[in-house]
Protein backbone atom coordinates (compact mmCIF):
# COMPACT_ATOMS: atom_id res chain seq x y z
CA UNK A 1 -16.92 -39.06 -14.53
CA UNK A 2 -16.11 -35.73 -13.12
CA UNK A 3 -13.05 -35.43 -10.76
CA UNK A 4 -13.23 -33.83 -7.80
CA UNK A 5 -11.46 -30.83 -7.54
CA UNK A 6 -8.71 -30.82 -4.72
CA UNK A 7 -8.75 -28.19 -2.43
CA UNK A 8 -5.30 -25.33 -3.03
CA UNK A 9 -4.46 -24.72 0.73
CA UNK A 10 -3.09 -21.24 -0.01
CA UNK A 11 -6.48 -20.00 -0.38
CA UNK A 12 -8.99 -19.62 2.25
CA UNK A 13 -11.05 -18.30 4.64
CA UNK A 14 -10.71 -16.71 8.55
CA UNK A 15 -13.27 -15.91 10.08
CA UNK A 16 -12.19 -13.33 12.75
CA UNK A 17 -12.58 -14.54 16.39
CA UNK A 18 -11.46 -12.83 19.77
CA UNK A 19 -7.34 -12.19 19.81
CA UNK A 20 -7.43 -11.11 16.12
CA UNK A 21 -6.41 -7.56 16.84
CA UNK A 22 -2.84 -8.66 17.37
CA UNK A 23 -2.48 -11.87 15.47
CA UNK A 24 -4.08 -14.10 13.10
CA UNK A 25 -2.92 -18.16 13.11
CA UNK A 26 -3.27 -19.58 9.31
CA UNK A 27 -4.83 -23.06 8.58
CA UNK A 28 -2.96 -25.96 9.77
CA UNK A 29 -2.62 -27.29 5.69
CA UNK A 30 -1.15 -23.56 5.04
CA UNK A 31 1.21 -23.47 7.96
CA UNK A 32 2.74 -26.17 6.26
CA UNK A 33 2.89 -25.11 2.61
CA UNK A 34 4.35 -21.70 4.33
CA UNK A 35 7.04 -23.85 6.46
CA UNK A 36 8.54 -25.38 3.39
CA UNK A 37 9.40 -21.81 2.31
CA UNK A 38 11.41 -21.06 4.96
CA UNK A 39 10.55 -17.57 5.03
CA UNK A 40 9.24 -15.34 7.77
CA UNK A 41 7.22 -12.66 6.11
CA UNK A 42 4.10 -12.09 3.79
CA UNK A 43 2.89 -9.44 1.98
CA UNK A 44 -1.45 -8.22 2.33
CA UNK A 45 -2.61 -6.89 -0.41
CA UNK A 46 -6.02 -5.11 -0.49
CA UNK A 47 -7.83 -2.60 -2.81
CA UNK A 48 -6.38 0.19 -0.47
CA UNK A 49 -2.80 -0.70 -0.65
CA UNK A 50 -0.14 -3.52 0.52
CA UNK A 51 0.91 -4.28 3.94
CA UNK A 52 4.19 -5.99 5.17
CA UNK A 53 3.64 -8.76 8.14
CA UNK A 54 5.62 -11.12 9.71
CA UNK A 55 5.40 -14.15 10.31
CA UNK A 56 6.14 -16.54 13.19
CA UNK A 57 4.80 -19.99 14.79
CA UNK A 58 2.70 -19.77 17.93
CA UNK A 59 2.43 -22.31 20.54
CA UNK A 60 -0.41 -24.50 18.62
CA UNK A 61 2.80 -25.06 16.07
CA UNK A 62 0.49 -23.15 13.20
CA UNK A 63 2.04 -19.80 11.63
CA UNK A 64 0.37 -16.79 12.45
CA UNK A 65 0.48 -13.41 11.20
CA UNK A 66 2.08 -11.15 14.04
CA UNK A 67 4.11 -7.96 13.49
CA UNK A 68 2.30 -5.75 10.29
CA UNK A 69 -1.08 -7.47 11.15
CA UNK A 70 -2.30 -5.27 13.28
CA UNK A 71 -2.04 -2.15 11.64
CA UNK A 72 -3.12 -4.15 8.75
CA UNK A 73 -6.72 -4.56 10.68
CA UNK A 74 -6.39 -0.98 12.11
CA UNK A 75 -6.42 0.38 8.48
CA UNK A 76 -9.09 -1.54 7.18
CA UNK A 77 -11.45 -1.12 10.49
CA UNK A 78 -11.98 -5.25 10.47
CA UNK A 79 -14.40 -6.30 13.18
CA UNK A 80 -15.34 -9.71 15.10
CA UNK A 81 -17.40 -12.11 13.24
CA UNK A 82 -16.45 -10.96 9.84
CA UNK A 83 -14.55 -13.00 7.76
CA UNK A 84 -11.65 -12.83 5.28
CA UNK A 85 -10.54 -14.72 2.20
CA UNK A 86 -6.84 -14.94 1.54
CA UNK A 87 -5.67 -15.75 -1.99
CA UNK A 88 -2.20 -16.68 -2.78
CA UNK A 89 -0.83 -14.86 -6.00
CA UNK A 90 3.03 -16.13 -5.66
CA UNK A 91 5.63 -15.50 -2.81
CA UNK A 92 4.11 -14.83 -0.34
CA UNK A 93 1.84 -12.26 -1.42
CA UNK A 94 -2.12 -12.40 -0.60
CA UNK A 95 -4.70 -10.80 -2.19
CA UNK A 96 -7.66 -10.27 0.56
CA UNK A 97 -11.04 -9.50 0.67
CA UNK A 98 -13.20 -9.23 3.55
CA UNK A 99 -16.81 -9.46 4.16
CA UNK A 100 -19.06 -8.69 7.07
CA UNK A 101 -21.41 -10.74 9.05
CA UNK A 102 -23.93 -9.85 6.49
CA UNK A 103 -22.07 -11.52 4.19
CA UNK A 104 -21.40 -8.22 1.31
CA UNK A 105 -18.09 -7.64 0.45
CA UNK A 106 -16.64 -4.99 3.31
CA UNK A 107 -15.46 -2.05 0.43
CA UNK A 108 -13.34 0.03 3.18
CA UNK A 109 -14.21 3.12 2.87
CA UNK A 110 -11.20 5.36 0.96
CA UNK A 111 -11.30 8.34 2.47
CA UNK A 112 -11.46 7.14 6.10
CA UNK A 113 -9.01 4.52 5.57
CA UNK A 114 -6.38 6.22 3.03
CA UNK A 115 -2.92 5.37 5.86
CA UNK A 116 -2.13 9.43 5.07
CA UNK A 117 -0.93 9.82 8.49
CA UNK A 118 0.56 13.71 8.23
CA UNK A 119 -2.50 14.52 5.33
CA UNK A 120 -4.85 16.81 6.02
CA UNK A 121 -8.17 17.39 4.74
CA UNK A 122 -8.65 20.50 2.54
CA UNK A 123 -10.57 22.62 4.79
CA UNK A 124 -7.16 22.07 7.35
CA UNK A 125 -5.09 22.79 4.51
CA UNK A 126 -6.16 26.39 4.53
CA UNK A 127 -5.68 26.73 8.17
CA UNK A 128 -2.15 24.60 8.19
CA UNK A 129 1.27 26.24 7.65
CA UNK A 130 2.04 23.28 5.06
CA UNK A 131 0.80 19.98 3.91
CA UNK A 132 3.45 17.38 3.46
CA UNK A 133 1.06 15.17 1.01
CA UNK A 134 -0.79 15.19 -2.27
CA UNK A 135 -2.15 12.72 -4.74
CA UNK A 136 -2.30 11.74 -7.92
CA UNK A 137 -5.02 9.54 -9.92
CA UNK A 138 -3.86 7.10 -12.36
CA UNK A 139 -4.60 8.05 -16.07
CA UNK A 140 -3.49 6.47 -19.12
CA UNK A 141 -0.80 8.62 -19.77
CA UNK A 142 1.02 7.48 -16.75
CA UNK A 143 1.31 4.37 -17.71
CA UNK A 144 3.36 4.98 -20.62
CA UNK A 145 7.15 4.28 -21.14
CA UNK A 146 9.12 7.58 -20.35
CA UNK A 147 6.50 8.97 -18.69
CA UNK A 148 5.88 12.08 -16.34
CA UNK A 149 4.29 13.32 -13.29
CA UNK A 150 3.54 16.59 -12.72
CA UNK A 151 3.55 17.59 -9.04
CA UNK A 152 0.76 20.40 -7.60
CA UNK A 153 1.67 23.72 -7.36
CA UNK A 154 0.35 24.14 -4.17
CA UNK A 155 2.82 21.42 -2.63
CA UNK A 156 5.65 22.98 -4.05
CA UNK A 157 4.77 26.41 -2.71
CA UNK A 158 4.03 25.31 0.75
CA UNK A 159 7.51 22.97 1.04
CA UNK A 160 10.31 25.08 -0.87
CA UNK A 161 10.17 22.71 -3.02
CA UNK A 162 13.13 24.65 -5.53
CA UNK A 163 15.87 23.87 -3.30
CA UNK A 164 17.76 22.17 -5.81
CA UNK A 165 16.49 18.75 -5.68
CA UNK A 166 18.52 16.27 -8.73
CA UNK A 167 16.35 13.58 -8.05
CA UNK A 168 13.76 11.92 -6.12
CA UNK A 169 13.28 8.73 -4.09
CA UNK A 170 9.58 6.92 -4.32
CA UNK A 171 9.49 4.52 -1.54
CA UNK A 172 6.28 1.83 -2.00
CA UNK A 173 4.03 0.48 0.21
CA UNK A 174 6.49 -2.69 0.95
CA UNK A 175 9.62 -0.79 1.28
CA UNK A 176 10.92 -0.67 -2.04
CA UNK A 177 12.70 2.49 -3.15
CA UNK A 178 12.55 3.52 -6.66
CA UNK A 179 14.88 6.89 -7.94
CA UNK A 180 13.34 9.10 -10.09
CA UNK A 181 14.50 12.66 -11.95
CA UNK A 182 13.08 15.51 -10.59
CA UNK A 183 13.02 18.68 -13.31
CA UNK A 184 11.40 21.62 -12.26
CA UNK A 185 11.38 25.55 -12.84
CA UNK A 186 11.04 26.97 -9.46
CA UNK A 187 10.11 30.57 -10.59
CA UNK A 188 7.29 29.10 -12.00
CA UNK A 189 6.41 26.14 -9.59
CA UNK A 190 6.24 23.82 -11.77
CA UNK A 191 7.84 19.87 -11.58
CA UNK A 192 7.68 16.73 -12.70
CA UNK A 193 9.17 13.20 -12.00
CA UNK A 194 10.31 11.54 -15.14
CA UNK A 195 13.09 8.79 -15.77
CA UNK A 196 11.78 6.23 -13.49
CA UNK A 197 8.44 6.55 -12.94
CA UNK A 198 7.54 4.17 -15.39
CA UNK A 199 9.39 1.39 -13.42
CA UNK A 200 7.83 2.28 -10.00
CA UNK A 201 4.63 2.21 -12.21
CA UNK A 202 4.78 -1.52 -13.43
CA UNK A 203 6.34 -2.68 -10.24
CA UNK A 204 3.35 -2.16 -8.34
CA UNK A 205 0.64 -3.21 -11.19
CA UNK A 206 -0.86 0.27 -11.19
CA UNK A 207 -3.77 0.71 -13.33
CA UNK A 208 -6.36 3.64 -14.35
CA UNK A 209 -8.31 5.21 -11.29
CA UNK A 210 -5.46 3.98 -8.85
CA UNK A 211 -4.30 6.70 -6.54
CA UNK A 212 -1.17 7.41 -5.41
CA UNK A 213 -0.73 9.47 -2.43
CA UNK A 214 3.04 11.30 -1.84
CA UNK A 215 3.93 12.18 1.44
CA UNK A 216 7.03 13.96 1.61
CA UNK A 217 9.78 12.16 4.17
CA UNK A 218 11.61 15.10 5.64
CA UNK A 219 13.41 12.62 7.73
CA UNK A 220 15.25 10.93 5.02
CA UNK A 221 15.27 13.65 2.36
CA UNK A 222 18.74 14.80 1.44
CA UNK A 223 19.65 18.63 0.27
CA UNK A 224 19.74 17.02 -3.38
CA UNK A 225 17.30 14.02 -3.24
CA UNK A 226 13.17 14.43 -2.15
CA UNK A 227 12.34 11.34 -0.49
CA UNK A 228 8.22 10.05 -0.90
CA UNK A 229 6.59 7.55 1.08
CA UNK A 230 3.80 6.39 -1.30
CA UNK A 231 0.67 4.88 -0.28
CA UNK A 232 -1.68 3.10 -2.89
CA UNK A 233 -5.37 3.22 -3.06
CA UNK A 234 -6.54 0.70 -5.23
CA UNK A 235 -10.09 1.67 -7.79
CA UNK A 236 -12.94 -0.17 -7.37
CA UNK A 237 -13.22 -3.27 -8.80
């Protein structure tokens, strides 16, 4: 006789119902798997990149996704009556998909969704001082050991990029920084990150036709260190 299969509450649907722009309860059974891990943030991941929410318990005594949500459902322009699934890949972290009241898969459209913030598009780059972003598709070659980037020409020209800079700092999508060497030969505009690429590479499971947008930090950037907020937009499956 065939069993029945039991149900794994860590993976399910929402369907998204009035309130959801600013937070999101969970199943009562997943509440409960979440409370025994005592821990007060999860991590969304969609094919456009990972999101950092927190977590907290609302007055129904279910969790519910609060701070990080959203700008979560700002990104991915999620409306009423469409509904998400939620699967649990290990601490905390949820893959998600999300389909419309149609019932296909909602593909969020990359280039109106990318979070560039500062990017512009290229017809603004020509009228723009500087741009503060650029990307880079994943090829094989990048996902080497001891491999390179090269960085644009154009983003070094418009950023004084040959300052010095000894190294840079790639911070991901969930707040992790990663160093990397920077080596460069301003005369000619041309650099590359090497010695730690590779790490940030694996870290975040990039693959071929993943892009990685840069976005230069002038906040936190030092007068030896270029500091990158990176944003990931996942290929299509």
């Amino acid at each position: 006789m065939e069993r029945k299969r039991k149900s794994d509450p860590m993976q399910f649907f929402k369907v998204l119902v009035p309130g959801f722009h600013q937070t999101l309860n969970l199943p009562p059974a997943t509440s409960k798997e979440i409370e025994k891990l005592e821990s007060r943030t999860a991590f969304l991941e969609s094919r456009i990149g990972t999101w950092k929410v927190s977590l907290c318990k609302g007055n129904n005594g279910v969790i519910c996704l609060e701070e990080g949500w959203p700008q979560f459902v700002e990104r991915h322009a999620l409306s009423m009556g469409e509904f998400v699934f939620f699967e649990h890949t290990g601490d905390l972290h949820f893959k998600l998909t999300a389909y419309k009241t149609n019932f296909c898969e909602n593909l969020f459209p990359v280039q109106a969704l990318i979070p560039l913030n500062n990017c512009k598009t290229e017809e603004q780059e020509e009228e723009e001082e500087e741009s503060t972003c650029f990307e880079k598709k994943m090829i094989p070659s990048y996902g080497r050991v001891g491999a390179t980037v090269n960085i644009p020409e154009k983003f070094i020209r418009r950023n004084d990029f040959g300052r010095g800079y000894e190294k840079g700092v790639l911070i991901d999508p969930i707040g992790r920084e990663w160093d990397v060497k920077l080596k460069g030969e301003a005369e000619r505009g041309q650099w590359r990150m090497r010695n730690g690429w590779d790490g940030f590479y694996a870290a975040n499971g990039l693959s071929d036709g993943d892009i990685c947008v840069f976005r230069l930090n002038r906040r936190l950037q030092t007068a030896t260190a270029a500091v990158f907020n990176v944003d990931i937009v996942r290929a299509y499956e």
